[in-house]
N, C-alpha and C. Protein backbone atom coordinates (compact mmCIF):
# COMPACT_ATOMS: atom_id res chain seq x y z
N UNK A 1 0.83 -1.18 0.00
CA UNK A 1 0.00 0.00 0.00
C UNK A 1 0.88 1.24 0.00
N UNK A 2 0.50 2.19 -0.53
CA UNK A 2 1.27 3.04 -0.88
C UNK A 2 0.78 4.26 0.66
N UNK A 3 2.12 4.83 0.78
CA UNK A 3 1.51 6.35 1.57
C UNK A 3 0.48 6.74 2.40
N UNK A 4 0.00 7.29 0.70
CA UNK A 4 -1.12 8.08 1.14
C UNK A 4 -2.19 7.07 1.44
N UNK A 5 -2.62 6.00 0.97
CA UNK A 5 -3.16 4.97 1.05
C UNK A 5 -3.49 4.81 2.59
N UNK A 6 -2.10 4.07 3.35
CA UNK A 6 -1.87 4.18 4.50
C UNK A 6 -2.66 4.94 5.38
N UNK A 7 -1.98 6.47 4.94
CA UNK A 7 -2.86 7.42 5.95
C UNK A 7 -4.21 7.64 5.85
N UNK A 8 -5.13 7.60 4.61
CA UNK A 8 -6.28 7.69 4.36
C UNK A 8 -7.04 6.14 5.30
N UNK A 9 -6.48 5.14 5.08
CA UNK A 9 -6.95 3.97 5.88
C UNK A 9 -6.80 4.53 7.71
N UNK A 10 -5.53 5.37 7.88
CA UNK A 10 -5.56 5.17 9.03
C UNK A 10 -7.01 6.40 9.73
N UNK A 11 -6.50 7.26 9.01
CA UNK A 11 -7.63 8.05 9.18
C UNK A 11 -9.20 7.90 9.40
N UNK A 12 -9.29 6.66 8.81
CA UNK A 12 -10.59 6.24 8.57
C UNK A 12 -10.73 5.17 9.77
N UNK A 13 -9.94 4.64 9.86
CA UNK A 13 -9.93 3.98 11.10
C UNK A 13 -9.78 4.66 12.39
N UNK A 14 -9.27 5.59 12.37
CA UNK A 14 -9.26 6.85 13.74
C UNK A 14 -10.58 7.52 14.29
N UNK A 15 -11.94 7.05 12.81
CA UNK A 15 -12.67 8.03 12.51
C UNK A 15 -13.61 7.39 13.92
N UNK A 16 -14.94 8.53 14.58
CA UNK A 16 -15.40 7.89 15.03
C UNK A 16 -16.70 7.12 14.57
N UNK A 17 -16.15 6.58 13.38
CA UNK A 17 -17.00 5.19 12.74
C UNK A 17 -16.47 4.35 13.11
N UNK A 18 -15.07 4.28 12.88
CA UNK A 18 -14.42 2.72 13.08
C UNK A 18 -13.85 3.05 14.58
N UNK A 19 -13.55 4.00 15.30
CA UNK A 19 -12.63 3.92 16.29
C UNK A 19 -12.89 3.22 17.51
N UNK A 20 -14.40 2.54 17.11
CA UNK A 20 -14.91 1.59 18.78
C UNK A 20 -15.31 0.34 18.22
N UNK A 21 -14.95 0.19 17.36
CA UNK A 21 -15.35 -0.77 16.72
C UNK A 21 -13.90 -1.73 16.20
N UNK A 22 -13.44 -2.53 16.79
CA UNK A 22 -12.43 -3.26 16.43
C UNK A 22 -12.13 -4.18 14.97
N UNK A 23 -12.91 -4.79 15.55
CA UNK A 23 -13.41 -5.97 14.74
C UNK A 23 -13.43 -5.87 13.43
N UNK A 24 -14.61 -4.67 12.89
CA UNK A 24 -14.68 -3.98 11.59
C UNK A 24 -13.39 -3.26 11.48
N UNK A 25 -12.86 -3.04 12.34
CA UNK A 25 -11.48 -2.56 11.68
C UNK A 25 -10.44 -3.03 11.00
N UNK A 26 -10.83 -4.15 11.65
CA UNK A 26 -9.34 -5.17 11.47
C UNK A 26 -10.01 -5.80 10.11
N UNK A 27 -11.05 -5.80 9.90
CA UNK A 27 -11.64 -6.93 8.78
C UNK A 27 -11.02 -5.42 7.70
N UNK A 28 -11.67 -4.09 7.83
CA UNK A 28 -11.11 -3.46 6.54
C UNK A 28 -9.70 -3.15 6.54
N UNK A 29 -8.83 -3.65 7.30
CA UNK A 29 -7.33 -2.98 7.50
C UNK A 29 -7.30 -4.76 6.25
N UNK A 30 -7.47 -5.49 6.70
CA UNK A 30 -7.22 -6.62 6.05
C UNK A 30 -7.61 -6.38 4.48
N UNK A 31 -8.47 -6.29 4.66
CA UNK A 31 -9.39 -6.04 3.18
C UNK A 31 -8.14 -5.08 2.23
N UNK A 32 -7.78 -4.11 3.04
CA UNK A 32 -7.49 -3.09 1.98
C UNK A 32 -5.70 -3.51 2.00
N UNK A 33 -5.02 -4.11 2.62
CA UNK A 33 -3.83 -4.21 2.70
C UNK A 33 -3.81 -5.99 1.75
N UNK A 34 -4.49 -6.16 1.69
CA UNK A 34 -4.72 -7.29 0.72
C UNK A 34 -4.80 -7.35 -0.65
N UNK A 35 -5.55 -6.36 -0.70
CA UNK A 35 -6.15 -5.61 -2.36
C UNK A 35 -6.10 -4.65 -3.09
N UNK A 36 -5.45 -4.13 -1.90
CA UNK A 36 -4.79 -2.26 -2.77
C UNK A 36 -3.93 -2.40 -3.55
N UNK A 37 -3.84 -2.00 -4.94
CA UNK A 37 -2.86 -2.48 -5.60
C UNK A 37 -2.40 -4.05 -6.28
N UNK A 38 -3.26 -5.01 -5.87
CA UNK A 38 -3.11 -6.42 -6.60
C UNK A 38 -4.84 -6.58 -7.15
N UNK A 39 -4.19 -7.90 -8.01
CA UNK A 39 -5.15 -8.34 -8.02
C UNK A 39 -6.09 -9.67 -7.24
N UNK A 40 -5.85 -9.41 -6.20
CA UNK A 40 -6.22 -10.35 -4.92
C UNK A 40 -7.83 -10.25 -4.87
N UNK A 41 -8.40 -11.26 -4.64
CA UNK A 41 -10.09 -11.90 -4.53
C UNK A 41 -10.07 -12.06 -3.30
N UNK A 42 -10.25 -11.80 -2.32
CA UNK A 42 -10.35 -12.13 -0.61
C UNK A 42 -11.54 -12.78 -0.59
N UNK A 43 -11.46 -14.35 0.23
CA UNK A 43 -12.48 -15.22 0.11
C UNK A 43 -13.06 -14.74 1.16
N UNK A 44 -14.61 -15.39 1.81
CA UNK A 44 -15.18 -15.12 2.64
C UNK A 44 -14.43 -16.12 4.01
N UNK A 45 -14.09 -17.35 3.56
CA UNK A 45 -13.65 -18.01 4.46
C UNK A 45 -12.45 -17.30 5.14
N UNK A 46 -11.78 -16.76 3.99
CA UNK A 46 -10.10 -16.12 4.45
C UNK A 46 -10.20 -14.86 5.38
N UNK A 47 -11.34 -14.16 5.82
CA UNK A 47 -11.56 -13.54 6.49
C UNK A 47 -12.29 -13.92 7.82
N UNK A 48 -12.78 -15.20 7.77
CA UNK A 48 -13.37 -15.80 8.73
C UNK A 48 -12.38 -16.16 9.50
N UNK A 49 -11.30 -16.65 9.18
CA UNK A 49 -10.20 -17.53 9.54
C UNK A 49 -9.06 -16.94 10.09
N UNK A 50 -8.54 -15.75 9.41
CA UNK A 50 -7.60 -14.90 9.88
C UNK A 50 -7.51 -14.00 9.95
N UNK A 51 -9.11 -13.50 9.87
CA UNK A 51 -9.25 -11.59 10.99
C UNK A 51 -10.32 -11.87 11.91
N UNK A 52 -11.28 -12.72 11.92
CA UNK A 52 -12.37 -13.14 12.76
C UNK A 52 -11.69 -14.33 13.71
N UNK A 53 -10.92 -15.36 13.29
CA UNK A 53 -10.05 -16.14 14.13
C UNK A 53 -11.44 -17.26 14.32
N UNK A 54 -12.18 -17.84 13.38
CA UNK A 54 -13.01 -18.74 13.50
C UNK A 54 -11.81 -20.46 13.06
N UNK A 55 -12.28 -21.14 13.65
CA UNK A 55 -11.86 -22.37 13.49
C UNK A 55 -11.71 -22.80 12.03
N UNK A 56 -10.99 -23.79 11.27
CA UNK A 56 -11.23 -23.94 10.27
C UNK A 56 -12.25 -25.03 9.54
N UNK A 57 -12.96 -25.24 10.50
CA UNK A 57 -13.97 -25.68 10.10
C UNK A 57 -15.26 -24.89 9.84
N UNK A 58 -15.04 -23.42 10.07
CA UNK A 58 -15.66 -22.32 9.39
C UNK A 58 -16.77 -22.86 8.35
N UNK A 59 -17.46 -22.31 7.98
CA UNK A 59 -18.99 -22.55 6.83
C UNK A 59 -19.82 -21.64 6.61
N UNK A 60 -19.15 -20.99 5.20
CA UNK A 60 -20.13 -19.85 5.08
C UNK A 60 -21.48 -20.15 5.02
N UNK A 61 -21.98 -21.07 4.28
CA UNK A 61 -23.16 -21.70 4.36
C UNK A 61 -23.96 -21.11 5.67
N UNK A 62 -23.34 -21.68 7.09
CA UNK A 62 -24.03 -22.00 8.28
C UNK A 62 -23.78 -21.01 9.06
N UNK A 63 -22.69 -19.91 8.55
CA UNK A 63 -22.58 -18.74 9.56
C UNK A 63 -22.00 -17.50 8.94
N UNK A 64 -22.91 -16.35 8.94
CA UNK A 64 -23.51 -15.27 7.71
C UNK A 64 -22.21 -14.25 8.68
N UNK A 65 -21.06 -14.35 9.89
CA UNK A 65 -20.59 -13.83 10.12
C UNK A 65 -19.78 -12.64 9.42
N UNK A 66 -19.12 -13.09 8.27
CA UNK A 66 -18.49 -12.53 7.64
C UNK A 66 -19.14 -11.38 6.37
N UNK A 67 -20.26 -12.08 6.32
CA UNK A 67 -21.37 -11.09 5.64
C UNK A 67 -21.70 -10.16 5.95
N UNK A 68 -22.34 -10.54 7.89
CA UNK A 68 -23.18 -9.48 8.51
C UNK A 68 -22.00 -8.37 9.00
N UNK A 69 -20.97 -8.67 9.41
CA UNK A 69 -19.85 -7.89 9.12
C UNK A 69 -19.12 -6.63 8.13
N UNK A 70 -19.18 -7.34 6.93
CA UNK A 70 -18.78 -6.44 5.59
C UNK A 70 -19.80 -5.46 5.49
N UNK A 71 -21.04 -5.92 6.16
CA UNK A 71 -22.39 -4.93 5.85
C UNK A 71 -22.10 -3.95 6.43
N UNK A 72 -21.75 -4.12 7.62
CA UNK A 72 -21.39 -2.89 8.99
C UNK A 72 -20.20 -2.18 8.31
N UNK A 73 -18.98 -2.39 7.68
CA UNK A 73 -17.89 -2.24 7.17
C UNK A 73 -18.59 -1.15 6.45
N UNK A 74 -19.43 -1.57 4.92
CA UNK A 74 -19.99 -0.92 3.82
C UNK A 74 -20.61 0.66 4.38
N UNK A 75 -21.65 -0.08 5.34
CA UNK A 75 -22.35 1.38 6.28
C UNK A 75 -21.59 2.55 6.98
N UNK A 76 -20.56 1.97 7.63
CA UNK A 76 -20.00 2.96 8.07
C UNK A 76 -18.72 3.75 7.13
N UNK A 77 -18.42 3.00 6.15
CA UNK A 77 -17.49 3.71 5.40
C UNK A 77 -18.65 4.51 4.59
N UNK A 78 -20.10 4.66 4.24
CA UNK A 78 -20.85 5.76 3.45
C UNK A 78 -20.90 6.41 3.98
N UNK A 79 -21.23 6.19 5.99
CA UNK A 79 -21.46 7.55 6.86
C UNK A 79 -19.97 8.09 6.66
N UNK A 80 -18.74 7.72 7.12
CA UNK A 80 -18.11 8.87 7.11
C UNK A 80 -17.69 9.62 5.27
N UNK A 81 -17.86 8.85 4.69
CA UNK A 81 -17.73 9.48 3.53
C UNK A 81 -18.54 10.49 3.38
N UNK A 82 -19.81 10.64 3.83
CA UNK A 82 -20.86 11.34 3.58
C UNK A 82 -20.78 12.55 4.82
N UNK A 83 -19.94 12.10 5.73
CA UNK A 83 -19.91 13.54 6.62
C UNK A 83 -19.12 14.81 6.14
């Protein structure tokens, strides 16, 4: 990740959208240090597994964790965009 990249993530993570919120943080610090700049596909499992720390017997099927998650992620990155 480049720089400015960096600081714009950190910023956003400082924000008070993400700043009480861990969890969603760590899932978009992952997200974006994964994919900024490649061409990387981040699975649902691969986020279950090593930013959520679910077992690997994980199942997206049977547990919408990683879903209901990215949703919260999506929402709060429009609010602060939109402030």
């Amino acid at each position: 990740m480049k720089s400015s990249q960096q600081e714009l993530l950190n910023r956003i993570l400082g924000s008070r959208y993400f700043a009480h919120t861990v969890t969603l943080g760590r899932i978009l610090s992952y997200v974006c240090e994964n994919t900024v700049d490649t061409q990387n596909r981040i699975k649902e499992y691969e986020i279950a597994t090593k930013v959520l720390r679910r077992d690997q017997s994980f199942d997206p099927k049977l547990d919408p964790v990683v879903r209901v998650s990215m949703k919260g992620v999506r929402e709060r990155l429009e609010k602060y965009y939109d402030d």
